[in-house]
N, C-alpha and C. Protein backbone atom coordinates (compact mmCIF):
# COMPACT_ATOMS: atom_id res chain seq x y z
N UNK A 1 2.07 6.07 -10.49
CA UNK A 1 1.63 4.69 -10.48
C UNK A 1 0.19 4.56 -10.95
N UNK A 2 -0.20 5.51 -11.39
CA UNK A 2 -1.84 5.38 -11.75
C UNK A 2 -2.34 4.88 -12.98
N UNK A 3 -1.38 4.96 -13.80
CA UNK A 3 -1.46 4.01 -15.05
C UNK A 3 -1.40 2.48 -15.09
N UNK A 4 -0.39 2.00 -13.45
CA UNK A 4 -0.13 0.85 -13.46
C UNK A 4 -1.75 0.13 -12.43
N UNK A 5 -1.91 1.17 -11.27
CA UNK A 5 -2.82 0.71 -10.48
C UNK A 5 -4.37 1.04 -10.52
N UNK A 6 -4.74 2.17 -11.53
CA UNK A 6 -5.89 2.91 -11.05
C UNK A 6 -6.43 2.55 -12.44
N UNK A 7 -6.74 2.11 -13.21
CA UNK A 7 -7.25 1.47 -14.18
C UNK A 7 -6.65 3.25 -14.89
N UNK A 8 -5.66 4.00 -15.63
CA UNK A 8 -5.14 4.67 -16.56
C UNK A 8 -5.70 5.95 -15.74
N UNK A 9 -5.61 6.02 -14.56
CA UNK A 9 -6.16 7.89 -14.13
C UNK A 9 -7.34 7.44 -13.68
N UNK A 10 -8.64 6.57 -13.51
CA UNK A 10 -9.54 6.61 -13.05
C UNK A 10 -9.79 6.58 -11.46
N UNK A 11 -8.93 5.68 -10.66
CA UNK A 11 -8.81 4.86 -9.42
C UNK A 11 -8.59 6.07 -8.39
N UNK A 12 -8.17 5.48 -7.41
CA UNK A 12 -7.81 6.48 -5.93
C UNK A 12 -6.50 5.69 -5.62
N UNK A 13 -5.86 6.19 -4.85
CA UNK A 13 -4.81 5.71 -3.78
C UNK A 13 -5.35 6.39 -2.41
N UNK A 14 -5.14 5.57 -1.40
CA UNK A 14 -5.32 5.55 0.02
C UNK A 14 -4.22 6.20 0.30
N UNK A 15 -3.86 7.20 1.38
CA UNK A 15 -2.89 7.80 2.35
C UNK A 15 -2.91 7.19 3.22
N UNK A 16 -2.36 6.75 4.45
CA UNK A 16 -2.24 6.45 5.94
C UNK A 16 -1.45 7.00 6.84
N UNK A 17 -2.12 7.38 7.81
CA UNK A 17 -1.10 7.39 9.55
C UNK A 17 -0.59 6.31 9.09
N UNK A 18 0.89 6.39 9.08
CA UNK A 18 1.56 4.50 9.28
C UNK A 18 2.03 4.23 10.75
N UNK A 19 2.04 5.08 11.53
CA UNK A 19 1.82 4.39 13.20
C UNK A 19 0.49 4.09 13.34
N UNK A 20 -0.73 4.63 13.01
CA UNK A 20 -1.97 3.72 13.51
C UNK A 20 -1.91 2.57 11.99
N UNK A 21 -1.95 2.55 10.81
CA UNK A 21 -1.82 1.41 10.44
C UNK A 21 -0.96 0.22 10.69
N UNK A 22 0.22 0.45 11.01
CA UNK A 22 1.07 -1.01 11.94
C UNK A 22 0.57 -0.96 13.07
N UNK A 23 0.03 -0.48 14.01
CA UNK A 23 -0.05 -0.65 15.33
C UNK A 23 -1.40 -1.25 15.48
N UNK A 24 -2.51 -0.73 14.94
CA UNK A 24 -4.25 -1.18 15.09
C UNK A 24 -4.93 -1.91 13.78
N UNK A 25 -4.17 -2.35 12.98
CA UNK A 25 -4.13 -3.24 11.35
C UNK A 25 -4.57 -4.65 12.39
N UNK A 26 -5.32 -5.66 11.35
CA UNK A 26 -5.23 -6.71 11.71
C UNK A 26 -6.16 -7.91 10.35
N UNK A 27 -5.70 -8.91 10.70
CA UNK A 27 -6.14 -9.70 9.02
C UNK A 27 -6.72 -10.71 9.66
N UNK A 28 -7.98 -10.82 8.82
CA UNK A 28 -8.64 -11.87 8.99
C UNK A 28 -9.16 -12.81 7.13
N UNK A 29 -9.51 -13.99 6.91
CA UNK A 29 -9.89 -14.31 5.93
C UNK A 29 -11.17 -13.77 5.47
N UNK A 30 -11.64 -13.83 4.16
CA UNK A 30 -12.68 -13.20 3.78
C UNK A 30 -14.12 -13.67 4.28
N UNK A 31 -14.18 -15.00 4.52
CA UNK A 31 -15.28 -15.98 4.81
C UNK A 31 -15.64 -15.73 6.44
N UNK A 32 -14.40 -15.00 6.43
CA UNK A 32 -14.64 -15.46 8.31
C UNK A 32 -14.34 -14.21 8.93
N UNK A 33 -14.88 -13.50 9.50
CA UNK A 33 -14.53 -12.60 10.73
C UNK A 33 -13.78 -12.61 11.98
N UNK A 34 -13.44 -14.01 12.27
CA UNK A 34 -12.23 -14.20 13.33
C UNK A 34 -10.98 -13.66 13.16
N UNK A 35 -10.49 -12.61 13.67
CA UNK A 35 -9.14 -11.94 13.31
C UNK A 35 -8.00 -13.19 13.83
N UNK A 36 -6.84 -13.08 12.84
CA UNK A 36 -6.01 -14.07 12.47
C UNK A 36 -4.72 -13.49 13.73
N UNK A 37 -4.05 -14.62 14.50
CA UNK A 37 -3.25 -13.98 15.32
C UNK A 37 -1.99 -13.62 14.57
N UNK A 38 -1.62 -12.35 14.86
CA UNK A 38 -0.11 -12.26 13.87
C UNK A 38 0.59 -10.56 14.64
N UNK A 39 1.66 -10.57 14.42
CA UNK A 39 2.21 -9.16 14.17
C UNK A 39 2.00 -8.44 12.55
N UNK A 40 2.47 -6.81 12.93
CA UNK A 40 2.54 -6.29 11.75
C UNK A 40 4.04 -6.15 11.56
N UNK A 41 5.08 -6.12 10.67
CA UNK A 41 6.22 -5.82 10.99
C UNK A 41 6.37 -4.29 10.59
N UNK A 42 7.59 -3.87 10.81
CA UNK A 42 7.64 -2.29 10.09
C UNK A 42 7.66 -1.78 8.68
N UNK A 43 6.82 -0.41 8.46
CA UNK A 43 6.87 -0.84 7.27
C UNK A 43 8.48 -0.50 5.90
N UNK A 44 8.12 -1.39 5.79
CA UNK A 44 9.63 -1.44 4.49
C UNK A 44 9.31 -0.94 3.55
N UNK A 45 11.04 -0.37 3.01
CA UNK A 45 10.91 0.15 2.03
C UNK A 45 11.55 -0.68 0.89
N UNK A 46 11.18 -0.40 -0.28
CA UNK A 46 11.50 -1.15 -1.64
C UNK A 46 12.88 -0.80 -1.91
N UNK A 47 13.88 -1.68 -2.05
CA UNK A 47 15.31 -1.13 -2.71
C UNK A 47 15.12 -1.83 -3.63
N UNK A 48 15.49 -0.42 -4.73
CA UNK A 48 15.65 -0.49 -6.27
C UNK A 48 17.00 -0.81 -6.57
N UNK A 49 17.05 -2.21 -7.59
CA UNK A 49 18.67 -2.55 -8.03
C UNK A 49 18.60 -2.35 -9.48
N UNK A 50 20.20 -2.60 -9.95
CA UNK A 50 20.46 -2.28 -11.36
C UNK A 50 20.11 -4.12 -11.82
N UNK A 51 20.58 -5.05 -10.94
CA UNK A 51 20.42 -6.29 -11.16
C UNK A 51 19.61 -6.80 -10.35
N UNK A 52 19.03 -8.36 -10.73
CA UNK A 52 18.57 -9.00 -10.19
C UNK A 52 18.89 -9.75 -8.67
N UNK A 53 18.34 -9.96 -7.82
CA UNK A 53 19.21 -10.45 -6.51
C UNK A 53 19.67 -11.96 -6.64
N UNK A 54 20.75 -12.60 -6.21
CA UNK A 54 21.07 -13.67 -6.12
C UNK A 54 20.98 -14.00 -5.15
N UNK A 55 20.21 -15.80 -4.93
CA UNK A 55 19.97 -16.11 -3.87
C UNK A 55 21.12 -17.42 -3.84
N UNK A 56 21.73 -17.53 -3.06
CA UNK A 56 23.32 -18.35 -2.66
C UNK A 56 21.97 -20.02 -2.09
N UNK A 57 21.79 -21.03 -2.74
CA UNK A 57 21.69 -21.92 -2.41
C UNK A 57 22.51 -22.37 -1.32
N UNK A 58 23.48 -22.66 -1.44
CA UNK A 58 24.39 -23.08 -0.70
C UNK A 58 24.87 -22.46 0.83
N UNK A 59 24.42 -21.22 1.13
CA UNK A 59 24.22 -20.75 2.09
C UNK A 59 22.77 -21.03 3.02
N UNK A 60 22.03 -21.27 1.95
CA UNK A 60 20.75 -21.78 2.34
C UNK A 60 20.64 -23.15 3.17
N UNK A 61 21.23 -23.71 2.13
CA UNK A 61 21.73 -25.46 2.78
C UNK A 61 22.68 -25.60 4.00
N UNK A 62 23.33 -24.68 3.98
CA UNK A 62 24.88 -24.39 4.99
C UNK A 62 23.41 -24.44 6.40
N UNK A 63 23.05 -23.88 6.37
CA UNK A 63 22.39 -22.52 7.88
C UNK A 63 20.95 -24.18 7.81
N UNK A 64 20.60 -24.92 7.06
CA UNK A 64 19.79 -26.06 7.82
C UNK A 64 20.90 -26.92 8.17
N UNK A 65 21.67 -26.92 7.12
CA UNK A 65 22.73 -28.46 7.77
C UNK A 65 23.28 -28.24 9.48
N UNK A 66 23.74 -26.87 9.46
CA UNK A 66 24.63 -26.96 10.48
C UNK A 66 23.44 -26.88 11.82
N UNK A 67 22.07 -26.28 11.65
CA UNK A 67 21.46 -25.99 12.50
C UNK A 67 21.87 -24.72 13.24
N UNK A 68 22.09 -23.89 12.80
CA UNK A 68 22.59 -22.73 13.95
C UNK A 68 21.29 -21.71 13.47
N UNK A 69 20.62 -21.23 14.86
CA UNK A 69 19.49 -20.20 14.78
C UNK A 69 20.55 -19.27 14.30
N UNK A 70 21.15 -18.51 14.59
CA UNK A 70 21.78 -16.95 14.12
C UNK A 70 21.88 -17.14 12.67
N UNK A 71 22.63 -17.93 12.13
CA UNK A 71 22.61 -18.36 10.99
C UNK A 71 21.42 -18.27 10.25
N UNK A 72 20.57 -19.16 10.35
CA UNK A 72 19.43 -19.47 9.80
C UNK A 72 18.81 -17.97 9.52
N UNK A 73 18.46 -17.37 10.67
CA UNK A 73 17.84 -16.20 10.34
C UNK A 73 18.49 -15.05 9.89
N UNK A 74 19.58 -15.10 10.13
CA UNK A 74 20.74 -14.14 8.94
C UNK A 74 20.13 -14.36 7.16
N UNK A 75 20.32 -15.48 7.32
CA UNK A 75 19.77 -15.72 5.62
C UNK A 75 18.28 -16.02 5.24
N UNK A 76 17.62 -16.47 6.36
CA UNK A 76 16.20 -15.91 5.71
C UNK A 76 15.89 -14.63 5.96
N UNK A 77 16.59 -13.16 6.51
CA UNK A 77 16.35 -12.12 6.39
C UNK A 77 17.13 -11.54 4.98
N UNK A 78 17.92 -12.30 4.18
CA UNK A 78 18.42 -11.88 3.12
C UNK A 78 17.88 -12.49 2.13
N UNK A 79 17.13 -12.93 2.29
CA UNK A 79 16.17 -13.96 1.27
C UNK A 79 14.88 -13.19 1.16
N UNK A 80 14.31 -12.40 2.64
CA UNK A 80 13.03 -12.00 2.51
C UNK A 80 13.54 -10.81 1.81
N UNK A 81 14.63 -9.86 1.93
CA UNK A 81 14.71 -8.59 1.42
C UNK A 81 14.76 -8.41 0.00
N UNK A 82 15.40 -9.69 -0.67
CA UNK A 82 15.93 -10.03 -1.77
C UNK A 82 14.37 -10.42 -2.70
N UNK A 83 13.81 -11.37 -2.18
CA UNK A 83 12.57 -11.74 -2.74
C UNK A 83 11.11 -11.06 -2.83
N UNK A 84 11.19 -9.96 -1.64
CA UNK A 84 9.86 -8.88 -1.45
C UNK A 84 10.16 -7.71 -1.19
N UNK A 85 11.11 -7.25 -1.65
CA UNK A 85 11.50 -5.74 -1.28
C UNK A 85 12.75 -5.15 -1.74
N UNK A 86 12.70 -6.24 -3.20
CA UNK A 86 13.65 -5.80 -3.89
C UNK A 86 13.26 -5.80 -5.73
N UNK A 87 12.89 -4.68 -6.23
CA UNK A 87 12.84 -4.24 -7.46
C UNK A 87 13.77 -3.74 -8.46
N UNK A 88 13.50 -3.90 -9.67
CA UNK A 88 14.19 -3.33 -10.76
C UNK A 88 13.94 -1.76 -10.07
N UNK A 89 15.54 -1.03 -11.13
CA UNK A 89 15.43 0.13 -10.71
C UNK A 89 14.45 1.14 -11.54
N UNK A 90 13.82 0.48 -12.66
CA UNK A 90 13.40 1.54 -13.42
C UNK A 90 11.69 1.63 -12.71
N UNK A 91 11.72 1.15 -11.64
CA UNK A 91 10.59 1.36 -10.64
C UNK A 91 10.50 1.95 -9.87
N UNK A 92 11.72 2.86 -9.68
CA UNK A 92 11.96 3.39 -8.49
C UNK A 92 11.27 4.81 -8.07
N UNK A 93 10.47 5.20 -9.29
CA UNK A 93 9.75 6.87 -9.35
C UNK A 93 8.31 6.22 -8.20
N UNK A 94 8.20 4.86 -8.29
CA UNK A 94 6.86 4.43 -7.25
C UNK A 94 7.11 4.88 -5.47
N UNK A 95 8.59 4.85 -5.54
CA UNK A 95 8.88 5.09 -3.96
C UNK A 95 8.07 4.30 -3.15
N UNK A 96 7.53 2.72 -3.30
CA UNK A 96 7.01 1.85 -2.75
C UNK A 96 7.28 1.80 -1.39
N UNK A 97 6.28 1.54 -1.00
CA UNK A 97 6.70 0.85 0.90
C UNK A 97 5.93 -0.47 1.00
N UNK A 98 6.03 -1.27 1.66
CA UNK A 98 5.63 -2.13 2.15
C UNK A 98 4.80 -3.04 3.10
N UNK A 99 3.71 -3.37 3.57
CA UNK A 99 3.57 -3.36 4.86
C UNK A 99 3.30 -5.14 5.03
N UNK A 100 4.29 -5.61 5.54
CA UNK A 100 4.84 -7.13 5.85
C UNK A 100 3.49 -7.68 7.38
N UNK A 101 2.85 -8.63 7.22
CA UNK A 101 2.47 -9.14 8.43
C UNK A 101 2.91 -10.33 8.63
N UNK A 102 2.86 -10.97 9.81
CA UNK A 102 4.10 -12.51 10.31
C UNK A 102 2.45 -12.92 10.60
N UNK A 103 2.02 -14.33 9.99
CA UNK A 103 0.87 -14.76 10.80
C UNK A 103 1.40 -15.93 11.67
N UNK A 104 0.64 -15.97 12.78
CA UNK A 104 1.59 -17.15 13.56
C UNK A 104 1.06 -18.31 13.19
N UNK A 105 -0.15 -18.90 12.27
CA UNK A 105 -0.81 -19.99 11.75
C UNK A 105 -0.20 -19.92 10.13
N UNK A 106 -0.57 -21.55 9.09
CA UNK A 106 -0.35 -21.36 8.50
C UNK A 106 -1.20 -21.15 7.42
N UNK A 107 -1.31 -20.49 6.84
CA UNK A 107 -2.28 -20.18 5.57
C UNK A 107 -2.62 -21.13 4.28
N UNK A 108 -2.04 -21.65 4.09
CA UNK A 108 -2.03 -22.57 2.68
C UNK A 108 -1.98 -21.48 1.97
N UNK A 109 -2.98 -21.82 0.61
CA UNK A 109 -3.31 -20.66 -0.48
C UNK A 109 -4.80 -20.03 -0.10
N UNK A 110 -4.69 -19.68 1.35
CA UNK A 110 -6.07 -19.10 1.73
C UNK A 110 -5.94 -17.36 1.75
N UNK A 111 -6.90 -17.04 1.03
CA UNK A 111 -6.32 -15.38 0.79
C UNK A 111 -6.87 -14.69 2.46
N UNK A 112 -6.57 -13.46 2.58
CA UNK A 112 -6.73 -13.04 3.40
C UNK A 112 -6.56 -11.43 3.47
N UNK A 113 -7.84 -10.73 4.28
CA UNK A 113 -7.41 -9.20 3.99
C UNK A 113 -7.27 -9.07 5.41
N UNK A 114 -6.82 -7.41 5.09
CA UNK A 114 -6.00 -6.70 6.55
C UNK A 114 -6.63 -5.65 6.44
N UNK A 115 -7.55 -5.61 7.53
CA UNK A 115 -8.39 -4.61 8.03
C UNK A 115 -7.52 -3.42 9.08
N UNK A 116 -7.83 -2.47 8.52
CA UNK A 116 -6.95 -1.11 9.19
C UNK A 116 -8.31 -0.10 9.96
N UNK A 117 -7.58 0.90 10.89
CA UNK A 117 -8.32 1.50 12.09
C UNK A 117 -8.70 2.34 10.73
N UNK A 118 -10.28 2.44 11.70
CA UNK A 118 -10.45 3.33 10.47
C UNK A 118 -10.14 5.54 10.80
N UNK A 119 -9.39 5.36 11.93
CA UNK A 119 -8.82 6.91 12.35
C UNK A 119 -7.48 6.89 11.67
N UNK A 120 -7.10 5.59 10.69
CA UNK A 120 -5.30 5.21 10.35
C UNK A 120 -5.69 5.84 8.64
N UNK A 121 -6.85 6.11 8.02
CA UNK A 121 -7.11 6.53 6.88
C UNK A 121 -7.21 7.77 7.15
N UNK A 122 -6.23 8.89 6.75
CA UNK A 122 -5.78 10.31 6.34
C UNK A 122 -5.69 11.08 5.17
N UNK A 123 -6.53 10.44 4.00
CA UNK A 123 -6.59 11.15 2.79
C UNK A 123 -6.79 9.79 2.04
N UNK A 124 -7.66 10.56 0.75
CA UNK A 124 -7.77 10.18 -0.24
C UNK A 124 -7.02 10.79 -1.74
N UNK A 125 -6.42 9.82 -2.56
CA UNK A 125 -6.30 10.94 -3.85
C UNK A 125 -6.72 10.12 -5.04
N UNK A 126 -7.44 10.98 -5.44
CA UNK A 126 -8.42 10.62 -6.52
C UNK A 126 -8.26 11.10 -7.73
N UNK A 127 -7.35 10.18 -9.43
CA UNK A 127 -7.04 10.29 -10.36
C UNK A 127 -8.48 11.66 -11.05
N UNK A 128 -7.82 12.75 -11.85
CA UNK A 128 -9.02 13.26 -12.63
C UNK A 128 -9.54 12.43 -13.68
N UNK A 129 -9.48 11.40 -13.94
CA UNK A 129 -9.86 10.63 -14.67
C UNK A 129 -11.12 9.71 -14.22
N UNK A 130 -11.55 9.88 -12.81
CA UNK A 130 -12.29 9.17 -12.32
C UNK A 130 -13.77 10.24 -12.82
N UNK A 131 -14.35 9.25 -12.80
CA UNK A 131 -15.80 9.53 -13.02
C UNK A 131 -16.41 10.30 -11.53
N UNK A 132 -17.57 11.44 -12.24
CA UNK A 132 -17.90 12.75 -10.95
C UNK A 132 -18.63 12.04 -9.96
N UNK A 133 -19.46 10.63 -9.99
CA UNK A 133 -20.29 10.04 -9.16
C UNK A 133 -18.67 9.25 -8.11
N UNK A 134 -18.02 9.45 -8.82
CA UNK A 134 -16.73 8.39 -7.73
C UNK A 134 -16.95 9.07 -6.53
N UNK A 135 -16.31 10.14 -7.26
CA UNK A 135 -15.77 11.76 -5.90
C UNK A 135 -16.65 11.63 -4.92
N UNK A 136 -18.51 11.42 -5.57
CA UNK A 136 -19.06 11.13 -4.13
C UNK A 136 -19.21 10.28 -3.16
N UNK A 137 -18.56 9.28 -4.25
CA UNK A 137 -18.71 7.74 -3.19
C UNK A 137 -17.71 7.80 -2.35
N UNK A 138 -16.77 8.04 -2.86
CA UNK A 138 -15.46 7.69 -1.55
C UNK A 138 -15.70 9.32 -0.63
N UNK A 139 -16.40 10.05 -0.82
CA UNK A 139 -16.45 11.04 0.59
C UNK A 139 -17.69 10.63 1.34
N UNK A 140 -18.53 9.99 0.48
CA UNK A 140 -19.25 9.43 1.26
C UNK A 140 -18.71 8.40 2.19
N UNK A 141 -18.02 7.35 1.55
CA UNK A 141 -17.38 6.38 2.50
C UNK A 141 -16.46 6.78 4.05
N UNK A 142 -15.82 7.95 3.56
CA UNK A 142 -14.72 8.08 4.81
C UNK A 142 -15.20 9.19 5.91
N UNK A 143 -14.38 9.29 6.79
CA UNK A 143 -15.04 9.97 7.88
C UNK A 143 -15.13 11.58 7.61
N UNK A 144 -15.61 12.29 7.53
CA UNK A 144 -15.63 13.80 7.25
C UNK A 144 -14.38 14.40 7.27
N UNK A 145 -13.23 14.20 8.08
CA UNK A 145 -12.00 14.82 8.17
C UNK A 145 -11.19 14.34 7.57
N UNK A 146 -11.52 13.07 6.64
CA UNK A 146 -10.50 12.98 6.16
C UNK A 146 -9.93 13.85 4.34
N UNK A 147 -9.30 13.98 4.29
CA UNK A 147 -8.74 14.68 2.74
C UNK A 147 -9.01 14.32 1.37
N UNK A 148 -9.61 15.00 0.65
CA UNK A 148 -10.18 14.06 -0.46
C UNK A 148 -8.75 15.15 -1.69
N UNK A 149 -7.72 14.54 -2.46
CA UNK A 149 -6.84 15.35 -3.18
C UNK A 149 -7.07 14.94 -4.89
N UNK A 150 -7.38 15.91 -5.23
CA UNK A 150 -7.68 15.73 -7.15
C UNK A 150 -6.11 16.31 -7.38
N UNK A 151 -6.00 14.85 -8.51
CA UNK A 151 -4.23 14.71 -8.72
C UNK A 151 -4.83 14.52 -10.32
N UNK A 152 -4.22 15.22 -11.02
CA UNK A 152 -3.84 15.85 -12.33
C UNK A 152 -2.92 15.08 -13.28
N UNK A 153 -2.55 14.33 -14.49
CA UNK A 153 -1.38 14.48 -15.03
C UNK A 153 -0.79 15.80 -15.17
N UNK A 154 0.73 15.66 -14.92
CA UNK A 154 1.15 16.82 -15.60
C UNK A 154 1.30 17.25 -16.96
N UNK A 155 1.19 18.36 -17.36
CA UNK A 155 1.54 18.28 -18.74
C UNK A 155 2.96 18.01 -19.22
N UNK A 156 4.29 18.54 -18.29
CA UNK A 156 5.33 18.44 -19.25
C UNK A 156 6.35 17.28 -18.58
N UNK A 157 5.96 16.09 -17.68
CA UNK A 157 6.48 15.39 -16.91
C UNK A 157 5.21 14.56 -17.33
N UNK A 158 6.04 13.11 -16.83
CA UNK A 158 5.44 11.96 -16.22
C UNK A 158 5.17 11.19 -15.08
N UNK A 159 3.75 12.57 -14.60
CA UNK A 159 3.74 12.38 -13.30
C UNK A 159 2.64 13.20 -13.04
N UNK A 160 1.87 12.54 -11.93
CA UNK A 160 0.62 13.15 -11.78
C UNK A 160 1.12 14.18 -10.04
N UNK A 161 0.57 15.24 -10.44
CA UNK A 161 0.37 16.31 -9.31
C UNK A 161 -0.91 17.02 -8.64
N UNK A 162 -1.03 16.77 -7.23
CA UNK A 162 -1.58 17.60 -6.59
C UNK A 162 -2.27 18.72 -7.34
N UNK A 163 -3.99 18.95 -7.44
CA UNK A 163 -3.85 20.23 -8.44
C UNK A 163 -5.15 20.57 -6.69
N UNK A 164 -6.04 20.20 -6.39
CA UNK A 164 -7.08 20.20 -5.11
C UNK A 164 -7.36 19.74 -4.47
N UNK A 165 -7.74 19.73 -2.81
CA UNK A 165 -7.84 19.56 -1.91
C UNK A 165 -8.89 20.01 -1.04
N UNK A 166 -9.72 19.25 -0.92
CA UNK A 166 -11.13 19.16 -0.01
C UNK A 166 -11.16 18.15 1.29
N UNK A 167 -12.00 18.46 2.15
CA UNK A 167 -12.22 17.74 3.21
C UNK A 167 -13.70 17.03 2.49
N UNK A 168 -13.44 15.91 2.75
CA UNK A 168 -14.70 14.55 2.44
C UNK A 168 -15.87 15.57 2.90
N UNK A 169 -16.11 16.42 4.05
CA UNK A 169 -17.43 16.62 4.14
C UNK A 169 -18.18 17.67 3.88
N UNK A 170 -16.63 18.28 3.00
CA UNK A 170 -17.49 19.10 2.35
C UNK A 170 -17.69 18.86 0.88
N UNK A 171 -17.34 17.94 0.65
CA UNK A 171 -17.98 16.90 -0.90
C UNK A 171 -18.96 16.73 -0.57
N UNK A 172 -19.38 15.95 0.89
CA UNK A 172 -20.50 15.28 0.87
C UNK A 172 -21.72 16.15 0.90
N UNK A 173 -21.36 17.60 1.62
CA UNK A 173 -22.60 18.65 1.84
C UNK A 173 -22.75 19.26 0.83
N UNK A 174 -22.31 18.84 0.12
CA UNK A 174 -22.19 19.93 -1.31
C UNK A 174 -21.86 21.19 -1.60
N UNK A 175 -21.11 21.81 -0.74
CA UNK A 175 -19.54 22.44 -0.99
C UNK A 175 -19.56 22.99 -1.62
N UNK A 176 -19.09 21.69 -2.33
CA UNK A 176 -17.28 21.99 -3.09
C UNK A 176 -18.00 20.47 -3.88
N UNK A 177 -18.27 21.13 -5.08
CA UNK A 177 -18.88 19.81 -6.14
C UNK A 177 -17.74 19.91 -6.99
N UNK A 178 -17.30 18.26 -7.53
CA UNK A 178 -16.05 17.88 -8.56
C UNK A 178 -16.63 17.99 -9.37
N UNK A 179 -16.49 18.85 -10.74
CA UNK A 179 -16.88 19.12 -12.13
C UNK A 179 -15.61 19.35 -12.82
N UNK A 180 -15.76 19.46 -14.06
CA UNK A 180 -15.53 19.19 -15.07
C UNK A 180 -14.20 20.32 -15.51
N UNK A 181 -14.91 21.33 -14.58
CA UNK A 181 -13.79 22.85 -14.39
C UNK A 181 -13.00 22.86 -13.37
N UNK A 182 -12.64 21.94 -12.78
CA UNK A 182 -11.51 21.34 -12.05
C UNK A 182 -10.49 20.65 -12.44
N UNK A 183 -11.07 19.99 -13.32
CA UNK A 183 -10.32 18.68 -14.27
C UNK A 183 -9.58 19.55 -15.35
């Protein structure tokens, strides 16, 4: 996914504990520091289809007309799966997950981030394409134990691999310096 997310090999991807990120996660708006009341739900995974999902209007209309809760939420749980957690299959090498929050207020078009524990961050992996001043910023940023991993394209696949593995603090003490003979 680093071509799609990391500006072509430059970027990082985050790892997580995903029990301390659903369990100690919480979102607040950018302007404001008041954390927003909500659950996290579990996190989901992406099902990859050959087709597009169809959404049955008429089932939609059925489950307000008649008023029946079981109903209703039968089909807005086939609506949410269908509409956020359902991809083409030729996406499927991303092995996506998801992480869904329910806010109990309503948002309009007010953006909002989700602040995670910071003991729920367990690695870093960092494209070789990133520039050598990156490597120090993000070990600077995270807590000493966490994993800093230099991920490689492969040469005969399309797909970047694991090539090293450092602990952030020993980037930061100067170690284990990212050069050029790594890459």
């Amino acid at each position: 996914m680093w071509s799609h997310y990391s500006k072509g090999g430059c970027g990082a991807a985050l790892v997580f504990n995903q029990n301390k990120l659903i369990d100690g996660g919480f979102a607040h708006e950018p302007e404001s520091h008041v954390d927003l009341e909500g659950i996290s739900l579990p996190l989901r995974f992406i099902e990859y289809k050959n087709t597009p999902p169809i959404i049955n209007a008429v089932d939609v209309f059925e489950s307000v007309k008649v008023n029946d809760p079981v109903l209703r939420e039968t089909v807005n749980r086939e609506i949410f799966q269908k509409c956020f957690l359902t991809k083409f299959r030729t996406w499927k090498y991303e092995q996506e997950s998801r992480l869904i929050i329910k806010l109990k207020e309503k948002l309009e078009d007010r953006p909002i981030l989700f602040k995670y524990p910071k003991d729920a961050l367990t690695g870093v992996i960092i494209a070789n394409k990133c520039k050598d001043e990156g490597y120090l910023s993000i070990a600077n940023a995270v807590d000493d134990d966490v994993k800093i991993q230099l991920a490689c394209q492969s040469k005969s696949r399309y797909k970047y691999e694991i090539t090293h593995e450092f602990l952030a603090k020993d980037i930061k003490s100067g170690k284990v310096v990212i050069n050029k003979e790594l890459k």
